[in-house]
Each structure stands twice: as C-alpha cells, then as structure tokens.
N, C-alpha and C. Protein backbone atom coordinates (compact mmCIF):
# COMPACT_ATOMS: atom_id res chain seq x y z
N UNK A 1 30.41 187.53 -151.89
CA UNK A 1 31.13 186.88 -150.80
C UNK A 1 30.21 186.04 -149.92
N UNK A 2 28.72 186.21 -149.68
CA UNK A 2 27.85 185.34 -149.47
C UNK A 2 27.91 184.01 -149.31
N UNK A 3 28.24 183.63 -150.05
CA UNK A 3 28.24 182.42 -150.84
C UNK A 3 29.59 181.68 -150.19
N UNK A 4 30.46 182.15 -150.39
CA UNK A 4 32.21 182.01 -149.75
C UNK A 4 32.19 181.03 -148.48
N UNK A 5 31.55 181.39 -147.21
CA UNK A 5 31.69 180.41 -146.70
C UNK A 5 31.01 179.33 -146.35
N UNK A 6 30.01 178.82 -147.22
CA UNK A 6 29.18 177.68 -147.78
C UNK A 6 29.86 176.95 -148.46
N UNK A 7 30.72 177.62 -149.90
CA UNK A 7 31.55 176.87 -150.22
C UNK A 7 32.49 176.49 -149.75
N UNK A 8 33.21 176.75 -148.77
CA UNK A 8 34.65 176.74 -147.95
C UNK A 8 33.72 175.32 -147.04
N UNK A 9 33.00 175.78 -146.27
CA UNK A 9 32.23 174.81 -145.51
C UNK A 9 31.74 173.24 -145.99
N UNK A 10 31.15 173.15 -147.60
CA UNK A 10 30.88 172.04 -148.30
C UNK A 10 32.36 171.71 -148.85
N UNK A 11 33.04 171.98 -148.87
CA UNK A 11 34.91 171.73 -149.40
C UNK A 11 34.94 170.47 -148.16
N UNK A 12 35.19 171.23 -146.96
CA UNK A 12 35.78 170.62 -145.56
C UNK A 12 34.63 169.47 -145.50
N UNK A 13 33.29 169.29 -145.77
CA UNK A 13 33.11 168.61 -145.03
C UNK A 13 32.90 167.06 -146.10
N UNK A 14 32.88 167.39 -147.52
CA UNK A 14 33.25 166.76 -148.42
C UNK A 14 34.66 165.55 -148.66
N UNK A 15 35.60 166.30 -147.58
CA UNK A 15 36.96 165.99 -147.53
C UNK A 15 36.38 165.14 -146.51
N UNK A 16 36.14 165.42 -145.27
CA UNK A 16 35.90 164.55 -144.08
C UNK A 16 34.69 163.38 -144.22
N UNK A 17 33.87 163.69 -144.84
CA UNK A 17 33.01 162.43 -145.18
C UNK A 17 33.66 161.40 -146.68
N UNK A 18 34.18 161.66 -146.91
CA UNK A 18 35.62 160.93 -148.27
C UNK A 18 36.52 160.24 -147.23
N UNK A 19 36.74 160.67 -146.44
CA UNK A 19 37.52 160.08 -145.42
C UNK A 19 37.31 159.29 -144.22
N UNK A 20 35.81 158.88 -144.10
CA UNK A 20 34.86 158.29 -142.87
C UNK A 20 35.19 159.10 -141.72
N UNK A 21 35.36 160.32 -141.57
CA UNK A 21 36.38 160.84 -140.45
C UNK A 21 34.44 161.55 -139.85
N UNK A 22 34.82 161.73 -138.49
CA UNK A 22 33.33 162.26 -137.52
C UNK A 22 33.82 163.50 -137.48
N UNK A 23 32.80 164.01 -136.82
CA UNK A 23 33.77 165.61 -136.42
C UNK A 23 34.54 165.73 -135.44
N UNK A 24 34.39 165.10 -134.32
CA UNK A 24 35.82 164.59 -133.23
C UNK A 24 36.75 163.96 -133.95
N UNK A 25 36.92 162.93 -135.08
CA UNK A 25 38.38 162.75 -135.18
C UNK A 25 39.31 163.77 -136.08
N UNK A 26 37.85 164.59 -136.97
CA UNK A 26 38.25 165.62 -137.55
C UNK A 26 39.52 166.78 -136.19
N UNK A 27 38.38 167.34 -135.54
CA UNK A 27 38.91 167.94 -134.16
C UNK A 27 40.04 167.48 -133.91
N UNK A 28 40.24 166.54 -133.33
CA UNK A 28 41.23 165.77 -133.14
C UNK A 28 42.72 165.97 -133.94
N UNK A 29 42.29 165.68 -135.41
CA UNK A 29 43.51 165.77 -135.98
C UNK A 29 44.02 166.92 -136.36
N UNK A 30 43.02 168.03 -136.74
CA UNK A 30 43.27 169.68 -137.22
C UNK A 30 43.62 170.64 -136.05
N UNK A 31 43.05 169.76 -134.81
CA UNK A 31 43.42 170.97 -133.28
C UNK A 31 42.03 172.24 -133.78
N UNK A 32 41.34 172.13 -134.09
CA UNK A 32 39.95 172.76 -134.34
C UNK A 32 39.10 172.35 -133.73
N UNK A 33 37.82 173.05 -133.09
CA UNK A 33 36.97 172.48 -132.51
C UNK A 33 36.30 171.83 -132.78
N UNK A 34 35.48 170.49 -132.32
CA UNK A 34 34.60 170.28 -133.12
C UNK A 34 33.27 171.36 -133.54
N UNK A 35 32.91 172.23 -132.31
CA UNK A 35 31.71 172.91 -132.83
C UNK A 35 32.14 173.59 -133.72
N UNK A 36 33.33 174.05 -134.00
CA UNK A 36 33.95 175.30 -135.51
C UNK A 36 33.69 174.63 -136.32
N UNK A 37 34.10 173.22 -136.20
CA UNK A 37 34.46 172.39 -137.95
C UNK A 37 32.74 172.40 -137.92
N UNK A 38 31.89 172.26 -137.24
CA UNK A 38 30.52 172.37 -137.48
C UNK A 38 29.91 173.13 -138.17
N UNK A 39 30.41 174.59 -137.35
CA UNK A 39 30.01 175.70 -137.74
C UNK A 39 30.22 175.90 -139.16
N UNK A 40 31.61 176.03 -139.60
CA UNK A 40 31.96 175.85 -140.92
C UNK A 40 31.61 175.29 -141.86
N UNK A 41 31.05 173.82 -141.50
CA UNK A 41 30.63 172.93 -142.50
C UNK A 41 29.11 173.61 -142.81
N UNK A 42 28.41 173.99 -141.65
CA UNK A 42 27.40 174.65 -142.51
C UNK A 42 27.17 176.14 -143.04
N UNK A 43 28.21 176.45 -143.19
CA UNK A 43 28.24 178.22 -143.53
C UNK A 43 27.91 178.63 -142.78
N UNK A 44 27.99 178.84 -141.39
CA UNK A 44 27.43 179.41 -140.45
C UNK A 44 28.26 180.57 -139.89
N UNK A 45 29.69 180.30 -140.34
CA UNK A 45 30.93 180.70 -139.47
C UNK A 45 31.70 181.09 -140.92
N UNK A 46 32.49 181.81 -141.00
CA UNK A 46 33.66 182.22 -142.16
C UNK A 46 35.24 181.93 -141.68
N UNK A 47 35.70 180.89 -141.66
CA UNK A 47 36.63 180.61 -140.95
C UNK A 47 38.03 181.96 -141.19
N UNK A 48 39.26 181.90 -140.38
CA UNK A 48 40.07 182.49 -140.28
C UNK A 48 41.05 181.76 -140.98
N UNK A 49 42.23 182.86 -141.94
CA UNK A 49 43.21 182.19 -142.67
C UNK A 49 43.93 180.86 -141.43
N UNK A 50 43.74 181.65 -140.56
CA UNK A 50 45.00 180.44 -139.74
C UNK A 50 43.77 179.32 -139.11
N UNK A 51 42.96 179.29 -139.13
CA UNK A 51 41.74 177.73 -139.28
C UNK A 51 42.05 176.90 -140.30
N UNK A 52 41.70 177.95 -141.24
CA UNK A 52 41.34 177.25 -142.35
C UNK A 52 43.43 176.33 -142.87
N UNK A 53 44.47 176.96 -142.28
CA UNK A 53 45.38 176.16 -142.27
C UNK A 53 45.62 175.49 -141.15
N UNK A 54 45.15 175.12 -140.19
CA UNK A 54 45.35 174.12 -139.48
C UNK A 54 44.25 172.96 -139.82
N UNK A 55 43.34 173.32 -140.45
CA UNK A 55 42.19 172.19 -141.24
C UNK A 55 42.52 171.32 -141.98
N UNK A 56 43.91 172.30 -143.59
CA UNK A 56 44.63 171.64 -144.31
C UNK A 56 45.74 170.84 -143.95
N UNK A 57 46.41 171.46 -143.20
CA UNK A 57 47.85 170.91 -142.60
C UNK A 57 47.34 169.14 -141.64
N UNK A 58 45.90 169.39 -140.55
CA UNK A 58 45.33 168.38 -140.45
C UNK A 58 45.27 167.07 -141.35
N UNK A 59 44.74 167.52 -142.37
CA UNK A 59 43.79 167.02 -143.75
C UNK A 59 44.64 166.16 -144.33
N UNK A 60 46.02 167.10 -144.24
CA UNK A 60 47.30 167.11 -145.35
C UNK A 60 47.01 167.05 -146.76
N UNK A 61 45.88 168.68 -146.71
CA UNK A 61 45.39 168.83 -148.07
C UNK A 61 46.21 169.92 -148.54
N UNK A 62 45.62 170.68 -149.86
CA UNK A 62 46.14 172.18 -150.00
C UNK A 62 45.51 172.93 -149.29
N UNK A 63 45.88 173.88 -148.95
CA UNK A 63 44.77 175.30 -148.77
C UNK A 63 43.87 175.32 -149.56
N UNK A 64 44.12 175.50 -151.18
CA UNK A 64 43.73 175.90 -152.44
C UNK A 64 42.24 174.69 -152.22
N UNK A 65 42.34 173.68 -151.86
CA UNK A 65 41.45 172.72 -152.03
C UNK A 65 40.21 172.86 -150.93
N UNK A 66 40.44 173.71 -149.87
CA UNK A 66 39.46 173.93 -149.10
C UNK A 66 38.53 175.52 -149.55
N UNK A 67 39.48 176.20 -150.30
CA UNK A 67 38.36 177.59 -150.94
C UNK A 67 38.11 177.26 -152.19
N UNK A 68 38.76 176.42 -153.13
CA UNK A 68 38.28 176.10 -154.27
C UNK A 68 36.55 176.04 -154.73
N UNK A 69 36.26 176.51 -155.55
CA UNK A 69 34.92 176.02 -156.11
C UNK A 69 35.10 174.93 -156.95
N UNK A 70 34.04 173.85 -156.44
CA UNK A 70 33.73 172.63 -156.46
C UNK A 70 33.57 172.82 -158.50
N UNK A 71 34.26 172.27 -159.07
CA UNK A 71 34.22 171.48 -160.68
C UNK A 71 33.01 170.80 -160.45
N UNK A 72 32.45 170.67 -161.94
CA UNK A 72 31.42 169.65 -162.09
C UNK A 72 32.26 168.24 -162.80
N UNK A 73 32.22 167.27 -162.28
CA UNK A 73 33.18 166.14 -162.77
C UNK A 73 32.03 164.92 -163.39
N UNK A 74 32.64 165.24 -165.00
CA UNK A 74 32.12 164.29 -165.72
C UNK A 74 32.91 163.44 -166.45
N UNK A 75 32.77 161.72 -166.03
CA UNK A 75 33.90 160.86 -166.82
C UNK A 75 32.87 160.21 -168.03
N UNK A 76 33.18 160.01 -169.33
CA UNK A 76 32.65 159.38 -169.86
C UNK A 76 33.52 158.45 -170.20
N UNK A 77 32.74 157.08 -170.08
CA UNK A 77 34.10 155.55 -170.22
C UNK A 77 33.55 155.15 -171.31
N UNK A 78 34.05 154.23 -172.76
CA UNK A 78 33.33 153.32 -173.19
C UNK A 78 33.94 152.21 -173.45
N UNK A 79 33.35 151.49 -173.45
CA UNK A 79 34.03 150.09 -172.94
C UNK A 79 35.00 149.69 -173.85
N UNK A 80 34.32 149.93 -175.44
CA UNK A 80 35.75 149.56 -176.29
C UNK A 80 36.99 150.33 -176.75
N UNK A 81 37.27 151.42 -175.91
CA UNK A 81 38.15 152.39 -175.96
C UNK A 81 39.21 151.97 -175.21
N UNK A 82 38.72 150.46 -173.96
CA UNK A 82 39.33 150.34 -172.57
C UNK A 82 40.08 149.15 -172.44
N UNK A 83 41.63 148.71 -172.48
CA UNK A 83 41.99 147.89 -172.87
C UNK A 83 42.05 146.61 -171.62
N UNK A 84 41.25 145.65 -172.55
CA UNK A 84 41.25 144.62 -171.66
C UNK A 84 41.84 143.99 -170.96
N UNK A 85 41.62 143.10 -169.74
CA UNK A 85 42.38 141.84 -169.38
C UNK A 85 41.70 141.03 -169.37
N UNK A 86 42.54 139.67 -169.76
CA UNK A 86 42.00 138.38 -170.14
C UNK A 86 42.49 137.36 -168.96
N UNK A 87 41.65 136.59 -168.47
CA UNK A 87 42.09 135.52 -167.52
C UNK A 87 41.05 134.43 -168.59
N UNK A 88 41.54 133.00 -167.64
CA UNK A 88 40.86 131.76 -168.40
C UNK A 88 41.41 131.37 -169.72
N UNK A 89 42.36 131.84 -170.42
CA UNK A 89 42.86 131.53 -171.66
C UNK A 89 42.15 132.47 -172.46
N UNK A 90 41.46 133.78 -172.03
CA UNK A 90 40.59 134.64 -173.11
C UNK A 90 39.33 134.56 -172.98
N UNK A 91 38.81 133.69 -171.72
CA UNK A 91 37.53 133.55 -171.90
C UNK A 91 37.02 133.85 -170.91
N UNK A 92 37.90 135.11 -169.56
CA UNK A 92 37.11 136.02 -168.67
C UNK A 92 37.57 137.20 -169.33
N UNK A 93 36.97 138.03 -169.90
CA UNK A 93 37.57 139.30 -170.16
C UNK A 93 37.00 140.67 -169.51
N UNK A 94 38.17 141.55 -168.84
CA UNK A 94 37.67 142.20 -167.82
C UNK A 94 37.97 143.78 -168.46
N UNK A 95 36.91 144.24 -168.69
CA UNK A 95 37.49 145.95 -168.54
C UNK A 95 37.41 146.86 -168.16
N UNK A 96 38.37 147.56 -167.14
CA UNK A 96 38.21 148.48 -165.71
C UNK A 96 38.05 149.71 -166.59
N UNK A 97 36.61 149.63 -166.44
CA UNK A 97 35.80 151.06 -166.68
C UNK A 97 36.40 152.13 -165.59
N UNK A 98 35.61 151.94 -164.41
CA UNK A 98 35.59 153.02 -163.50
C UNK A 98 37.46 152.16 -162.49
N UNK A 99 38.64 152.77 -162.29
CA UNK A 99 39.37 152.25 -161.41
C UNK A 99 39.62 152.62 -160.45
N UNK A 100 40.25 152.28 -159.58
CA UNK A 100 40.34 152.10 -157.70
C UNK A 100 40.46 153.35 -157.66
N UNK A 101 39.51 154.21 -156.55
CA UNK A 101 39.52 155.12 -156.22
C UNK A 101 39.74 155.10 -154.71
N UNK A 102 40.69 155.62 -154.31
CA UNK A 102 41.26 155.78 -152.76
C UNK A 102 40.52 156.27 -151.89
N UNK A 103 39.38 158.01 -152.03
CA UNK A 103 38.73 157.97 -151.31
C UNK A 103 37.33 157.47 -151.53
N UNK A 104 37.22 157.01 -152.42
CA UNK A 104 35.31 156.30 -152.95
C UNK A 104 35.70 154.73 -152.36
N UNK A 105 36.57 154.14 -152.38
CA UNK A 105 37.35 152.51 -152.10
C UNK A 105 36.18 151.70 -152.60
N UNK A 106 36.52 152.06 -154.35
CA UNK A 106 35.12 151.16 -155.38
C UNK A 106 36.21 151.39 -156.84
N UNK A 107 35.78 150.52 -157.54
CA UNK A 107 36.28 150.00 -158.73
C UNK A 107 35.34 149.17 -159.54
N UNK A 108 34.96 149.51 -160.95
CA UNK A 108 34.26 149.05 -161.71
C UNK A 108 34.35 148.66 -162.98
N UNK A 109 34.20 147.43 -163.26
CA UNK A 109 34.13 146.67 -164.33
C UNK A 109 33.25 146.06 -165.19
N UNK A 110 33.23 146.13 -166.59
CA UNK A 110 32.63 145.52 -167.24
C UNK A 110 33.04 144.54 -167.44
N UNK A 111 32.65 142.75 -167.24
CA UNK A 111 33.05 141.75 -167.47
C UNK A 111 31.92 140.74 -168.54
N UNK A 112 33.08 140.41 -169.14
CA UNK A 112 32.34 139.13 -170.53
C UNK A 112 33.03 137.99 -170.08
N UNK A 113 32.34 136.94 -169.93
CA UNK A 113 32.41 135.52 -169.96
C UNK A 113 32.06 134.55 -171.09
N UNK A 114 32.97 134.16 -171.86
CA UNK A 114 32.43 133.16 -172.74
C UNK A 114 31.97 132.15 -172.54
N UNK A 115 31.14 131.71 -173.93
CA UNK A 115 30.70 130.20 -172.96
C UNK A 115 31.93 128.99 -172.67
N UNK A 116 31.72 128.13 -172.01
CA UNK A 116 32.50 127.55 -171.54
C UNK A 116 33.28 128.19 -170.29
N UNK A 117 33.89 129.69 -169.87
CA UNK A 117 34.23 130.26 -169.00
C UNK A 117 34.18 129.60 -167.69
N UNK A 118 35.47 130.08 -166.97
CA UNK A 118 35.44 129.13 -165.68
C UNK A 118 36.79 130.05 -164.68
N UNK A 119 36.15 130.70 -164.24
CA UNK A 119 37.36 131.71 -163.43
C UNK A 119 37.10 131.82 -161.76
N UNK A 120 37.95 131.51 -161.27
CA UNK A 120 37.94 131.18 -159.54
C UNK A 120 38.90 132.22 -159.28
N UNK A 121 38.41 133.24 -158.09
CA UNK A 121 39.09 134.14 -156.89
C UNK A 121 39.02 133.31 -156.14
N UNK A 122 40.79 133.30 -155.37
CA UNK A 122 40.70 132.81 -154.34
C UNK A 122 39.98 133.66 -152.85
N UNK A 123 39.46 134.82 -153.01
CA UNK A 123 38.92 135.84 -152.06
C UNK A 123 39.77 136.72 -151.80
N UNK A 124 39.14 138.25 -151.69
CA UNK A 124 39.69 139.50 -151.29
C UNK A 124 39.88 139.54 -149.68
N UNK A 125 40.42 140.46 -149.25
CA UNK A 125 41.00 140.45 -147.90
C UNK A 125 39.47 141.06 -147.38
N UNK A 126 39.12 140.90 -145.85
CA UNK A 126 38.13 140.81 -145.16
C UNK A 126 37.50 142.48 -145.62
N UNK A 127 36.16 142.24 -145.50
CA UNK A 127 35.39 144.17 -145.45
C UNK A 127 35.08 143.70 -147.13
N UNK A 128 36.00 143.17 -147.90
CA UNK A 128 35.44 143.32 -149.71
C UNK A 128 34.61 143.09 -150.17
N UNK A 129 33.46 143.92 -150.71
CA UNK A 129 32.41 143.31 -151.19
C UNK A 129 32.08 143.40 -152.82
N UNK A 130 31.78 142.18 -153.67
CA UNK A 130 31.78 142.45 -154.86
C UNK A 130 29.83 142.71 -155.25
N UNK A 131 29.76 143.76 -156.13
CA UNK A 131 28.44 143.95 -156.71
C UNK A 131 27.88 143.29 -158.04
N UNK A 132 27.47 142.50 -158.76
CA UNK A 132 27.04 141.80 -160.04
C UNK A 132 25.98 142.31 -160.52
N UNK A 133 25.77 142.67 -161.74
CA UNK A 133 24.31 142.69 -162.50
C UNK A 133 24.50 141.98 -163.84
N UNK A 134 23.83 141.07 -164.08
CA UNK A 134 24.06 141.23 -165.54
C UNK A 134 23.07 141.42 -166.16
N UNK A 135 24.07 141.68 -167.40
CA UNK A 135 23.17 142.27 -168.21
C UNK A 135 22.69 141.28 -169.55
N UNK A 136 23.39 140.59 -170.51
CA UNK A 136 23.04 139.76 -170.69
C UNK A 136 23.58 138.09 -170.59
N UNK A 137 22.68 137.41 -170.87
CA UNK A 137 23.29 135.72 -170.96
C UNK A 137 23.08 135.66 -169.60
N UNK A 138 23.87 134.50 -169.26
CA UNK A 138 23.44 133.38 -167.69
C UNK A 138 24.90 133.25 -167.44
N UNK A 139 24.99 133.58 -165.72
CA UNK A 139 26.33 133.39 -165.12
C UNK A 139 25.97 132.16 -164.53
N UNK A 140 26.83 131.49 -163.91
CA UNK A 140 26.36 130.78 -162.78
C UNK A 140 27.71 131.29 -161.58
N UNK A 141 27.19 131.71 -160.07
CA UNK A 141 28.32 132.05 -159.74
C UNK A 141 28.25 131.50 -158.16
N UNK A 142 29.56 130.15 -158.08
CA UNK A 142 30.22 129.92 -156.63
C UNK A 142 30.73 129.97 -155.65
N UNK A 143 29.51 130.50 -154.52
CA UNK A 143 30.73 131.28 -153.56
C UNK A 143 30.34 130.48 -152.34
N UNK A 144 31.78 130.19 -152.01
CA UNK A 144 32.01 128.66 -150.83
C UNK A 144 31.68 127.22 -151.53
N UNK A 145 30.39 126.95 -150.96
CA UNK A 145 29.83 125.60 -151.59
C UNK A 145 28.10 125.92 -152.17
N UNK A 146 28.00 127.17 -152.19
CA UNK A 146 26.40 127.35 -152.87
C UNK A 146 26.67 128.32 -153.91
N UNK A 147 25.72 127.75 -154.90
CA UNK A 147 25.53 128.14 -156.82
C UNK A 147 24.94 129.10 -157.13
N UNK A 148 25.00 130.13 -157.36
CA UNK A 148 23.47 130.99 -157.81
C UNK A 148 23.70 131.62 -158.87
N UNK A 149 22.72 131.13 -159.76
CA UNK A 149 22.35 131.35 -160.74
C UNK A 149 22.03 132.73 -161.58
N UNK A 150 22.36 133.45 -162.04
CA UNK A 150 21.83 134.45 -162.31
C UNK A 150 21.77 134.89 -164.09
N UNK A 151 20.63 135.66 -164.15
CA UNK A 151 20.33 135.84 -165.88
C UNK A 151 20.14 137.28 -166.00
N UNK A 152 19.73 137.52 -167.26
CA UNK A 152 20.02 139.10 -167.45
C UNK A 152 19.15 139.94 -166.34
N UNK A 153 19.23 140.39 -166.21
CA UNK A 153 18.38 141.66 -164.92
C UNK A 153 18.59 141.36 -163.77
N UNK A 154 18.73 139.99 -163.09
CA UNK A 154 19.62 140.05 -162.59
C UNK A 154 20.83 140.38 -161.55
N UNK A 155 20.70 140.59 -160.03
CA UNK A 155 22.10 141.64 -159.51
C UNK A 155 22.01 140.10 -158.02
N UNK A 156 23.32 140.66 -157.63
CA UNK A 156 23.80 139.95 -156.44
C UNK A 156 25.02 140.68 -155.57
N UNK A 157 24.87 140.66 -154.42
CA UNK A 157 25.83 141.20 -153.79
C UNK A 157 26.37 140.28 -152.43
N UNK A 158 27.72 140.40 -152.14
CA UNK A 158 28.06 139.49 -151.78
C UNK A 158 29.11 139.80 -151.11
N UNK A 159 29.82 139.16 -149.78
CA UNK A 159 31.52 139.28 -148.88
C UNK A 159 31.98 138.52 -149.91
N UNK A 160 33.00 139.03 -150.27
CA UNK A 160 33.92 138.32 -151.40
C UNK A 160 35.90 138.13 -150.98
N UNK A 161 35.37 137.55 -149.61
CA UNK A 161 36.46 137.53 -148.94
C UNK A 161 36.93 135.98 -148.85
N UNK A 162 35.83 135.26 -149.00
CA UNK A 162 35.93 133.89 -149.62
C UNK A 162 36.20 133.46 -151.13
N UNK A 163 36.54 132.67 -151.22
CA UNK A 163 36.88 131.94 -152.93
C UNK A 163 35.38 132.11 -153.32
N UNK A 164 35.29 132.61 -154.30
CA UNK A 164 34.61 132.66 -155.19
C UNK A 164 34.91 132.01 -156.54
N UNK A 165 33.75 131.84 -157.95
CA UNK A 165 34.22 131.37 -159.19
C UNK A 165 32.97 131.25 -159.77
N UNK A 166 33.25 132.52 -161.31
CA UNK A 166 32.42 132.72 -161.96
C UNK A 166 32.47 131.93 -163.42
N UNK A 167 31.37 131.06 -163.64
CA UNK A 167 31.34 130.35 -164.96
C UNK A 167 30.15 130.63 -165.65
N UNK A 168 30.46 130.33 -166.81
CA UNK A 168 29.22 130.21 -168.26
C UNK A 168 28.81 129.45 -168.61
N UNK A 169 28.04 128.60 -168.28
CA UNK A 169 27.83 126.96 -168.83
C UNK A 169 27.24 127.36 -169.73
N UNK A 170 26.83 127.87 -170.99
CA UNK A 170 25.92 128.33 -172.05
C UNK A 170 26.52 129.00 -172.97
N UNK A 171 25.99 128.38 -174.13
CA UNK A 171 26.63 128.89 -175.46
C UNK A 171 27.01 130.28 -176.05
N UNK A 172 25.74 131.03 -174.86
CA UNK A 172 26.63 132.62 -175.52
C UNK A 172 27.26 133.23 -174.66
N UNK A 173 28.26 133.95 -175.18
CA UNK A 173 28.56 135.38 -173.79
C UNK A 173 27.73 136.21 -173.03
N UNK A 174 28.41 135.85 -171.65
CA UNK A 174 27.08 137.05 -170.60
C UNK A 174 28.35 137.62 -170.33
N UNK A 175 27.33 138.90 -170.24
CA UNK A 175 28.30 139.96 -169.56
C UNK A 175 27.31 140.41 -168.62
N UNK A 176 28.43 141.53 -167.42
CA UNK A 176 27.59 142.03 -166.59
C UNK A 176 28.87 142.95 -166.13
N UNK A 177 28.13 143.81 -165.09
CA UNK A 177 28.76 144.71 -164.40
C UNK A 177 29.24 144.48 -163.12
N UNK A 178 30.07 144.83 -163.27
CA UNK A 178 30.60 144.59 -161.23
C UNK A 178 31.39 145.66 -160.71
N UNK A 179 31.23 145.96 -159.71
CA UNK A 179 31.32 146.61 -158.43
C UNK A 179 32.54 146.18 -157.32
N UNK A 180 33.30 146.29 -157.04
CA UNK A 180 34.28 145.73 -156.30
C UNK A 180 34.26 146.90 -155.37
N UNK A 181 33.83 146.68 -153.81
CA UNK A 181 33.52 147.76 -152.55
C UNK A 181 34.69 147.37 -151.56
N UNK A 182 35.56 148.28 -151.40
CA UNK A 182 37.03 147.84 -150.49
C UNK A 182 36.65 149.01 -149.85
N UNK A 183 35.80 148.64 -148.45
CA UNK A 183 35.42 149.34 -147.24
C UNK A 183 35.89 149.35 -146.19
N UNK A 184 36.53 147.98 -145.65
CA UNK A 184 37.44 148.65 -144.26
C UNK A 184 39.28 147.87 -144.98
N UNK A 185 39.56 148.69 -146.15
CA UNK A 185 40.91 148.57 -146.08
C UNK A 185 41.15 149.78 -146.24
C-alpha cells in the first residue's frame, strides 16, 4: 500500500499538467485545496474517497482513472500500413502517423513530395506551429514572402498561422517529417 498514494498522486497530477491547468485552477475547479492537490501530487498525503471524488467530478474524469496504475503505452506506426492523402494531383502525399491528440494538441506526419510538387496552406488559426525535418531530397519551403531551403538533416520550425507552401523543384522525392503543435486552441 506504500506505493498507493504516489500512484494516486502521479495519476492527478499527470491529468492536470495534460491539461495546462496550475494548482489554483486545479483548486478552483475540484473545491480542493491547493496545498492537498499538492500534497497528493507528491505522495505525501493519501487522499480520502470523497477528495479523491471531488478531484474526478472536477476533472470530469473517472474515479477508476485517478487510482489506476499507469499502462506502459507503446504505439508502433509504419508508414506503409497508413493510408494516405494526396493533395497536388498525387504529388503531396501525406500520412498521419501519429493523429490529433486532444490532450498532447500535436499531430504527426510523414510527408513525400514529388518532384515538381507545389502545395500552399492558406495558414492555421493563431498559437499553430508546424515542425519539419527532412529526411531525404530538397524542400524548398514559403512562408509569407521568404524561401528556405532545406535538405536532408535538415529541421525548421515555424508560426504557421500564415500561408505557407511547400515545393520540390528537384527530380527526386523528399520526404520529411512534420509536427503540427496546436497550443493555444
């Protein structure tokens, strides 16, 4: 039983940092103190059945999800298992490896550009930030009115709240990885 409210404690505070939440707005919303939700979060304290449901009911989690022992969570993706989308006539092809996760607010893709490729976002809503690496071949990528260039190794990060537009001027396919970061939506 040692152990019990460490885990109960890393549950809650797992939930509240997934959620950008402090320990006052935590407080706030559960009617818990902040020094309890403290206490708790570091095993310091063994909370009471009726805490530990005004934490959930707060949360608008389960109960079950605040004593649970933590799973080890392993996804394995591979890319050609993952069915594509095609923009450009076939010649952006996108495949959502990792997808939108509500409390991570990240989404990940493997993208191939053929040569010739020529694909314009008109921009994500404000806070969006996209991540690039590639891996191989040469992107060239436009965001506003400046070019940057990029080749295998490669990374760029960027507000992608403006038009953007990723092309291939070069005979082979580059691919690369991207990152799509939706932080204050």
């Amino acid at each position: 039983m040692d152990k019990f409210p460490i885990q109960i404690g890393g549950n809650i505070r797992k939930i509240r940092r997934e959620r950008g939440l402090s320990l006052e707005q935590m407080a706030e919303s559960t009617g818990v103190s902040k020094a309890m939700i403290g206490q708790i979060e570091r095993g310091d304290s063994n909370p009471t059945v009726a805490i530990l449901w005004k934490i959930a009911n707060g949360l608008k989690v389960s109960f079950s999800s605040l004593i649970e022992q933590p799973q080890l969570q392993v996804t394995i993706t591979h890319y050609k298992d993952v069915q594509p989308v095609l923009e450009d006539n076939g010649n952006y092809i996108v495949y959502p490896i990792f997808p939108f996760d509500p409390f991570k607010k990240w989404e990940s893709y493997r993208v191939e550009m053929v040569a010739g490729c020529s694909y314009r976002n008109e921009g994500h809503p404000p806070g969006v930030e996209e991540y690039i690496s590639v891996i191989s071949g040469e992107i060239s990528l436009k965001i506003g009115e400046e070019t940057y260039v990029l080749d295998a190794g490669s990374s760029i990060r960027f507000a992608a709240d403006s038009g953007h537009q990723y092309m291939n001027l070069h005979d082979e396919t580059a691919v690369c990885q991207m990152m799509i970061y939706y932080g204050n939506e």
